[in-house]
C-alpha atoms as a PDB file:
ATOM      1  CA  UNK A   1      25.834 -42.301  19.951  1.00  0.00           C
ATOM      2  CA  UNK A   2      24.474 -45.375  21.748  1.00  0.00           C
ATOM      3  CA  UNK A   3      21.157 -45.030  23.837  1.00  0.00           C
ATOM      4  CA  UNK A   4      20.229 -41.348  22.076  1.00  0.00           C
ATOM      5  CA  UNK A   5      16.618 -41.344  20.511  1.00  0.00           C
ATOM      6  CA  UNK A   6      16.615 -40.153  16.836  1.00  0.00           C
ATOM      7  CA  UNK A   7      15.916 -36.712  16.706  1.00  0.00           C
ATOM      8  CA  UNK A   8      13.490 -35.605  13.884  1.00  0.00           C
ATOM      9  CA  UNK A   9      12.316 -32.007  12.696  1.00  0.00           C
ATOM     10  CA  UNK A  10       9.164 -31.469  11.119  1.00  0.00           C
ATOM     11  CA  UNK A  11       7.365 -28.375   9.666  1.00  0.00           C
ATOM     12  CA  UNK A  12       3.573 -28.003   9.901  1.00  0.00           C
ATOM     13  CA  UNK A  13       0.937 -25.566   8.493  1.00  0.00           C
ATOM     14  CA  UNK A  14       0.436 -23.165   6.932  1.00  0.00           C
ATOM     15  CA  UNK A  15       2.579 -19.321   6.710  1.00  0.00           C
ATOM     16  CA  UNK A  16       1.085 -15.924   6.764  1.00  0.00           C
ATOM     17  CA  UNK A  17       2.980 -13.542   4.527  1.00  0.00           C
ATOM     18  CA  UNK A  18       0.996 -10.066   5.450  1.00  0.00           C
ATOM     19  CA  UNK A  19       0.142  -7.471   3.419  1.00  0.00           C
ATOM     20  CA  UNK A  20      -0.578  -4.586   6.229  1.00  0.00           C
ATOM     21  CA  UNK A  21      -1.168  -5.177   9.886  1.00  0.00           C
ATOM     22  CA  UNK A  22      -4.606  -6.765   9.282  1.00  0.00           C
ATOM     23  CA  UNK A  23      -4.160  -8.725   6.003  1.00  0.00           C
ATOM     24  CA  UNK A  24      -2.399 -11.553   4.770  1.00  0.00           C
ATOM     25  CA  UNK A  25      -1.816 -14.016   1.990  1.00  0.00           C
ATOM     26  CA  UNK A  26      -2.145 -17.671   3.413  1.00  0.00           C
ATOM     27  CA  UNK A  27      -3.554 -21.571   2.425  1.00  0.00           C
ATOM     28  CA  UNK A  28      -6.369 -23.438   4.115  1.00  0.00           C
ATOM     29  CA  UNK A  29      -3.614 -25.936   5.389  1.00  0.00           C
ATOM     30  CA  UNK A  30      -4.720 -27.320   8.885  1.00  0.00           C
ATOM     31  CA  UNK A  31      -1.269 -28.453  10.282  1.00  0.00           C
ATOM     32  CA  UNK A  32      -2.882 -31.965  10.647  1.00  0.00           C
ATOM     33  CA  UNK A  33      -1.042 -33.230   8.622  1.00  0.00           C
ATOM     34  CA  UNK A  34       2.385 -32.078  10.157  1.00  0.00           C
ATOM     35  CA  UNK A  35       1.175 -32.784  13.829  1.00  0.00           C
ATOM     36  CA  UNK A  36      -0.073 -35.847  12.962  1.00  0.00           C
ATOM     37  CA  UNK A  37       3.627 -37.047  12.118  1.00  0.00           C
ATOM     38  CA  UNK A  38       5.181 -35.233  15.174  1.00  0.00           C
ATOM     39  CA  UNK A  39       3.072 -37.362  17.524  1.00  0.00           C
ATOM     40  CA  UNK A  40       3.747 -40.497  15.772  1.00  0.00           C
ATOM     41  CA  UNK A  41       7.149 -39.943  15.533  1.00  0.00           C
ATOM     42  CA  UNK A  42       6.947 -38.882  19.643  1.00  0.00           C
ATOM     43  CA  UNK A  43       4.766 -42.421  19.897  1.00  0.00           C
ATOM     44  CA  UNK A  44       7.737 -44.574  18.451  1.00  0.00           C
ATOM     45  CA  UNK A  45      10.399 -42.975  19.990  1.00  0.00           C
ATOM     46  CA  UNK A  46      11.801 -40.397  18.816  1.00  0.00           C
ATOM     47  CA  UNK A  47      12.796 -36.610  20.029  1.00  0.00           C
ATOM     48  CA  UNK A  48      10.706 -34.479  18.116  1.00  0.00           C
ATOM     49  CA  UNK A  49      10.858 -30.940  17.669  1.00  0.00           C
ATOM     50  CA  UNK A  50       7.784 -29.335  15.367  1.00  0.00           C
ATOM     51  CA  UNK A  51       7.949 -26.142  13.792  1.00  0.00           C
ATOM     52  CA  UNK A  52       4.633 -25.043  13.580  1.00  0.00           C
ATOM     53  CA  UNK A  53       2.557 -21.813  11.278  1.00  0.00           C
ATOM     54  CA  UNK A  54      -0.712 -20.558  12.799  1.00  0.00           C
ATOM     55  CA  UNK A  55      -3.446 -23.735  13.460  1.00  0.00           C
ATOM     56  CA  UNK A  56      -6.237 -24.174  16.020  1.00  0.00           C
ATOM     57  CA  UNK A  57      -4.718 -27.630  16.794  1.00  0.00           C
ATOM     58  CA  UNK A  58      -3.804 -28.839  20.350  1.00  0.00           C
ATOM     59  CA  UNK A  59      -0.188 -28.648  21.719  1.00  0.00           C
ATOM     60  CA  UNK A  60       1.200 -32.068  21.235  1.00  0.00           C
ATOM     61  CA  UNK A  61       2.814 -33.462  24.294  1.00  0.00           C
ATOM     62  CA  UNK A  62       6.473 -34.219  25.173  1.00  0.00           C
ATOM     63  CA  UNK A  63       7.045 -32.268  21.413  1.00  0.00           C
ATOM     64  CA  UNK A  64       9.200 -28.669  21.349  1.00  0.00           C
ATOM     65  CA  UNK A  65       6.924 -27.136  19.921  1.00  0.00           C
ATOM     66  CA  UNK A  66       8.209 -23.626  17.880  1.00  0.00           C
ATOM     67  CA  UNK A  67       5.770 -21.547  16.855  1.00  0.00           C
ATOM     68  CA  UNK A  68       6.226 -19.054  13.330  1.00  0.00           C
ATOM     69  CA  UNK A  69       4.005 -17.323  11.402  1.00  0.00           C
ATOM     70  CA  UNK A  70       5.994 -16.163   7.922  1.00  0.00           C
ATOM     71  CA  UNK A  71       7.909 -18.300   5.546  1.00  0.00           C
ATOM     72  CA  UNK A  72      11.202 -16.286   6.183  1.00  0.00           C
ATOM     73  CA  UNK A  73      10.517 -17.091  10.309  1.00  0.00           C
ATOM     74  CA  UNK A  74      10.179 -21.139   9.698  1.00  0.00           C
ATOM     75  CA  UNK A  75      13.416 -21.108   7.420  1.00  0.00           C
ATOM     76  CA  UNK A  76      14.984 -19.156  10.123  1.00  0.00           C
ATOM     77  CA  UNK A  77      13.580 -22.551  12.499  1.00  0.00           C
ATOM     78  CA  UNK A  78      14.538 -24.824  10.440  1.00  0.00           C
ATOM     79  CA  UNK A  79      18.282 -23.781   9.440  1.00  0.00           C
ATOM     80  CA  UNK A  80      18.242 -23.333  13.061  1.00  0.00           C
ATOM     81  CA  UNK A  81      17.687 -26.628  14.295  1.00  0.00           C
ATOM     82  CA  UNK A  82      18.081 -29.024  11.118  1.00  0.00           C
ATOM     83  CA  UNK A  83      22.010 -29.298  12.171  1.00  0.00           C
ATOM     84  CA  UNK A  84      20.808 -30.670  15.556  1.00  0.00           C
ATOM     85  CA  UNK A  85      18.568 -33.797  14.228  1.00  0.00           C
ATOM     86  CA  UNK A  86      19.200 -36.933  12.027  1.00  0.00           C
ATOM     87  CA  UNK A  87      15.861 -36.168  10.029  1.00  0.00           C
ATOM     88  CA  UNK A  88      13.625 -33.768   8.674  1.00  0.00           C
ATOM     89  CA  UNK A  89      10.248 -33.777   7.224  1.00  0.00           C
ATOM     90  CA  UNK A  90       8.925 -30.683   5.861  1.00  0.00           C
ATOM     91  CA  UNK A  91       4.830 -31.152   5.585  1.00  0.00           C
ATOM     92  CA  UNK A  92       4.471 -27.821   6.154  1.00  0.00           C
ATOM     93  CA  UNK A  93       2.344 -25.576   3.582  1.00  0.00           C
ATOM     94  CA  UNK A  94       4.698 -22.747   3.046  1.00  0.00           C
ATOM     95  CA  UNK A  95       3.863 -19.433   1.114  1.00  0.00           C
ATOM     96  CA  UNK A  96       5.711 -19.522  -2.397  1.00  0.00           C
ATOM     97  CA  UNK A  97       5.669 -15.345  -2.375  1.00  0.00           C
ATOM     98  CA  UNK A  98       5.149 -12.419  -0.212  1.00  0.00           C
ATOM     99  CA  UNK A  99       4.166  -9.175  -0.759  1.00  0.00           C
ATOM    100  CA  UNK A 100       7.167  -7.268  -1.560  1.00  0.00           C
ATOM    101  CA  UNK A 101       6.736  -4.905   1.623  1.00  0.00           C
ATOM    102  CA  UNK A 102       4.328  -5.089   4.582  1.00  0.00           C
ATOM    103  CA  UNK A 103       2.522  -1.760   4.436  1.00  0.00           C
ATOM    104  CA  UNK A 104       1.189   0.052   7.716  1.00  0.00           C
ATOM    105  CA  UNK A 105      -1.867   0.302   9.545  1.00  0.00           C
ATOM    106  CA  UNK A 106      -4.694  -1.501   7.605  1.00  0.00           C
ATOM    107  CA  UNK A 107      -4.942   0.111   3.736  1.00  0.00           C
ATOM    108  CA  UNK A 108      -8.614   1.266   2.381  1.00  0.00           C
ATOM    109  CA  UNK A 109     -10.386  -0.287  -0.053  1.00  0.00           C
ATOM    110  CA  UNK A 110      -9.640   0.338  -3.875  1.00  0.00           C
ATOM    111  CA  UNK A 111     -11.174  -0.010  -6.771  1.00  0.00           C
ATOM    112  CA  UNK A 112      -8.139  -1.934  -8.446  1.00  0.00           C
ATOM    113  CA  UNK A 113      -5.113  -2.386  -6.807  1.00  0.00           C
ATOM    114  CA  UNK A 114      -1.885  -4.594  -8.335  1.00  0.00           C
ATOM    115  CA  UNK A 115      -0.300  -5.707  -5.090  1.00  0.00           C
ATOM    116  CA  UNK A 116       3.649  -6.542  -6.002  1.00  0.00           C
ATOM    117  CA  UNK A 117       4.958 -10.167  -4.915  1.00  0.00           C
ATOM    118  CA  UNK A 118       8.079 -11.675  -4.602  1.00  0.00           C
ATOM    119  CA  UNK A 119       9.290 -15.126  -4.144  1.00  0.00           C
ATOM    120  CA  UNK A 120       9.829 -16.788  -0.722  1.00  0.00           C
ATOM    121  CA  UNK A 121      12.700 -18.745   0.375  1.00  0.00           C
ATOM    122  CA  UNK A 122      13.139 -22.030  -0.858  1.00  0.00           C
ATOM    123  CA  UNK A 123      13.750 -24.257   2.359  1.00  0.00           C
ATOM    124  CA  UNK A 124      14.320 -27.240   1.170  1.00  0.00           C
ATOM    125  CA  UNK A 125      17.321 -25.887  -1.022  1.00  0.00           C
ATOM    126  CA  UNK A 126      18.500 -24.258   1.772  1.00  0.00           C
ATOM    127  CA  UNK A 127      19.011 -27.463   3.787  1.00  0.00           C
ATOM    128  CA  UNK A 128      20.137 -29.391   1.438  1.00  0.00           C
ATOM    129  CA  UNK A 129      22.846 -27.289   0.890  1.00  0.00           C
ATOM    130  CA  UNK A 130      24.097 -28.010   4.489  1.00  0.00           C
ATOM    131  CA  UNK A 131      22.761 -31.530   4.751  1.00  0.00           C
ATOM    132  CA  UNK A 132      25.544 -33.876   6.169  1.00  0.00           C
ATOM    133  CA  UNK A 133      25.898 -37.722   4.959  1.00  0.00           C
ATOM    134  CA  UNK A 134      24.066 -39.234   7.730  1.00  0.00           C
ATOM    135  CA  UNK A 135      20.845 -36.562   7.524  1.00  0.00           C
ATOM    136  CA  UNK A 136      17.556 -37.805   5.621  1.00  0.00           C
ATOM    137  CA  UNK A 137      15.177 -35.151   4.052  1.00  0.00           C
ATOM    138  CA  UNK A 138      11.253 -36.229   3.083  1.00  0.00           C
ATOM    139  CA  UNK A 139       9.310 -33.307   1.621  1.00  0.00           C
ATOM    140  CA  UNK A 140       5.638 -32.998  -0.054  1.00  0.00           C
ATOM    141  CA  UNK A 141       4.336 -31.952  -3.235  1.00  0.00           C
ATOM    142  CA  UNK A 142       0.773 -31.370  -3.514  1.00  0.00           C
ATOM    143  CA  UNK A 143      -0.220 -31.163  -7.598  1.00  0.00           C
ATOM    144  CA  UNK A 144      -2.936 -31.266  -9.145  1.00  0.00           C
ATOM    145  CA  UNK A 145      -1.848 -32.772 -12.678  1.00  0.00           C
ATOM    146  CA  UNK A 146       0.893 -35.100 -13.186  1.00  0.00           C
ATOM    147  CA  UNK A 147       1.616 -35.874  -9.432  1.00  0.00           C
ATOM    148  CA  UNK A 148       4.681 -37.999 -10.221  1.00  0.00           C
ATOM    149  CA  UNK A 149       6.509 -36.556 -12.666  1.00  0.00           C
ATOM    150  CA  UNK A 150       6.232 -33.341 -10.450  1.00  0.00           C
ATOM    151  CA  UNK A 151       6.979 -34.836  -7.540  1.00  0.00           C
ATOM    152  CA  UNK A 152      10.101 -36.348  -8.921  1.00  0.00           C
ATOM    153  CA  UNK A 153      11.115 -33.315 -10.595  1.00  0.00           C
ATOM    154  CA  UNK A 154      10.861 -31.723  -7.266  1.00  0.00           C
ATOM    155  CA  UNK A 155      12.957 -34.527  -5.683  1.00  0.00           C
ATOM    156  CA  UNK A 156      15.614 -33.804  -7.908  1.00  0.00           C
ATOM    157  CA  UNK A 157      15.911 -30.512  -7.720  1.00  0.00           C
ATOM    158  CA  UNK A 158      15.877 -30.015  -4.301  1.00  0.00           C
ATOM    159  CA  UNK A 159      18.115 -33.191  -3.642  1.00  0.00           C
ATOM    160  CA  UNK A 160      16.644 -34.428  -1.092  1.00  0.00           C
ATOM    161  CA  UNK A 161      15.922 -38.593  -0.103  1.00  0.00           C
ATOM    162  CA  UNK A 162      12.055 -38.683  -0.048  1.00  0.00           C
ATOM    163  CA  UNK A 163       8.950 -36.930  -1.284  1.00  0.00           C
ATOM    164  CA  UNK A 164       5.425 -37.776  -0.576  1.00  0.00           C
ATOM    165  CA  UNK A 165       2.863 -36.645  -4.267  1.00  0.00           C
ATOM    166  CA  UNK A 166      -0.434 -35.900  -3.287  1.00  0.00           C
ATOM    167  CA  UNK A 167      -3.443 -34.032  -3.955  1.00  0.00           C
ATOM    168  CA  UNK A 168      -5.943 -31.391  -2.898  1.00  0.00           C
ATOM    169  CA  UNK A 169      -7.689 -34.319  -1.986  1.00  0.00           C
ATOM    170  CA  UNK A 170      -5.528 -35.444   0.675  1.00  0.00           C
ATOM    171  CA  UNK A 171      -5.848 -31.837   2.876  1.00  0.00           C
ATOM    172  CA  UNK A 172      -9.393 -33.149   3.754  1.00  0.00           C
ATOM    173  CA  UNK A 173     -10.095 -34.717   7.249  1.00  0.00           C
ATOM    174  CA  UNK A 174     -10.984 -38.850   7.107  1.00  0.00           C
ATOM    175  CA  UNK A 175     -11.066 -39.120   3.361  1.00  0.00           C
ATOM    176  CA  UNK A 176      -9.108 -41.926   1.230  1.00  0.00           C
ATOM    177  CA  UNK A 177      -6.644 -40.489  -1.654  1.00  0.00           C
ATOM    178  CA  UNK A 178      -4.011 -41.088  -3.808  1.00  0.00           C
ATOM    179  CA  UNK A 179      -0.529 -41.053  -2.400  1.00  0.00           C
ATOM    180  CA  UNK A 180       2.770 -42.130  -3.574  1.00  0.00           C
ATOM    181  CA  UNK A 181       6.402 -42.123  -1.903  1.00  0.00           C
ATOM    182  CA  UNK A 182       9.024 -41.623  -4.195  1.00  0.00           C
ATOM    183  CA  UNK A 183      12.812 -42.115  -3.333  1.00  0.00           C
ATOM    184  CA  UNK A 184      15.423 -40.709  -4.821  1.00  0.00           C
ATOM    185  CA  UNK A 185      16.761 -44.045  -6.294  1.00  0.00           C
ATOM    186  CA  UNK A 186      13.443 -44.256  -8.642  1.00  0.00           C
ATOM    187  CA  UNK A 187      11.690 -46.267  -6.451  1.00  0.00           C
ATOM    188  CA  UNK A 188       7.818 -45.307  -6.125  1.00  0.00           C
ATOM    189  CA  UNK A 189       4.849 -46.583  -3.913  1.00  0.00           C
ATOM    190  CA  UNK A 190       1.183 -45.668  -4.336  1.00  0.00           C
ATOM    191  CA  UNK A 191      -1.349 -46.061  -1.431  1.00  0.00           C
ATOM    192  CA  UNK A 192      -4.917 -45.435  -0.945  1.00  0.00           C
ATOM    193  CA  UNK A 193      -5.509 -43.870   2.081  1.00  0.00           C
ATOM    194  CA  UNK A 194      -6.266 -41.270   4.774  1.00  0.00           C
ATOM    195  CA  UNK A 195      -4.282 -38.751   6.248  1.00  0.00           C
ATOM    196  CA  UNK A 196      -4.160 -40.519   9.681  1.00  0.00           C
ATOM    197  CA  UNK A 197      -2.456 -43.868   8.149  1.00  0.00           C
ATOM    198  CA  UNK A 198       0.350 -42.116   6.471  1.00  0.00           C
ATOM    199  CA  UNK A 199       2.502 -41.594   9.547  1.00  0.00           C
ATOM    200  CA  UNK A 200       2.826 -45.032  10.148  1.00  0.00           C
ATOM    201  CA  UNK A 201       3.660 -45.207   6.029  1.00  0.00           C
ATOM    202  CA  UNK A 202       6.165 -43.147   6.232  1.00  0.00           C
ATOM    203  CA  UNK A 203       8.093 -44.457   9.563  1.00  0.00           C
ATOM    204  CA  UNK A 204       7.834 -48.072   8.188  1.00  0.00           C
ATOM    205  CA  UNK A 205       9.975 -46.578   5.324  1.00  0.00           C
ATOM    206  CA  UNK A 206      12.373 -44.641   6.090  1.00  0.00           C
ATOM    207  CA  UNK A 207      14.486 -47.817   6.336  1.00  0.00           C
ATOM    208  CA  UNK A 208      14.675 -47.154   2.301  1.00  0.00           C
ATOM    209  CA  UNK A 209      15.921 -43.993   2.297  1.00  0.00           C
END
């Protein structure tokens, strides 16, 4: 409708998938990344909401800000409130498996100990399954070997409009990596840069997608 802002979702940090009530399974993700975007987006315009895992960062202002802590919680968010916006952009570092029960109290040590996992839910396939015409998806693939190809394969298996390759390199603060965008209709762009100049990046070309 006329004169409505352009609502965008976006996912941010890392999950906890616990093993007991003191121990869990988890990434070194900041959320940086993710809150990085959501103010940006806030900056140009838009009506951001940010679904957020456990950080240390500051509560972004003018952002709704929901907070989860397991994989299963954020795809709970996100099916949630991807319906209500015209994009989503899911930077978030989500837990490929959980342990396949969360055990109580805190467990003693052992000597060896196989610990079970199981695989997480895959949110990007979940919303692209109720993605509408006029919705845009952008996701991220972190590799380590072959970003592209990866990244691509990713793309296309998850249908979704944009993903952002990148490496380990990238999850540190103020340092210059390798990045490329690649859209769904083949098209690919590679930038040298830090974390804080992708926003901007990606806004500037969403036009493509």
């Amino acid at each position: 409708m006329a004169g409505e802002k352009i609502k965008v979702l976006v996912s941010a940090g890392p999950t906890r998938e616990y093993i007991d009530e003191i121990r869990f399974i988890s990434n070194p993700s900041s959320g940086n990344m993710g809150y990085l975007i959501a103010e940006y987006a806030k900056k140009i315009g838009y009506d951001v909401i940010l679904v957020s895992g456990p950080t240390h960062l500051k509560r972004p202002n003018g952002i709704k800000l929901i907070k989860i802590e397991s994989a299963r919680e954020m795809e709970k968010a996100i099916l949630k409130y991807f319906p209500k916006v015209d994009l989503l952009i899911m930077s978030a570092a989500v837990s490929d498996w959980r342990p396949y029960k969360r055990f109580k109290g805190k467990l003693k040590r052992k000597k060896i100990w196989n610990l079970k996992l199981v695989p997480n839910p895959d949110i990007l396939k979940s919303v692209s399954k109720i993605k509408k015409e006029n919705q845009k998806i952008i996701g991220f693939a972190l590799e380590t070997e072959n970003i592209i190809k990866n990244a691509t394969k990713k793309l296309k298996e998850k249908k979704i409009d944009l993903i952002i390759g990148n490496t380990p390199d990238f999850l540190g603060e103020g340092k210059k990596s390798d990045v490329f965008l690649i859209f769904k209709n083949g098209k690919i762009l590679k930038f040298n840069i830090k974390k804080e100049e992708l926003p901007k990046i990606i806004f500037k070309h969403i036009v493509d997608i």
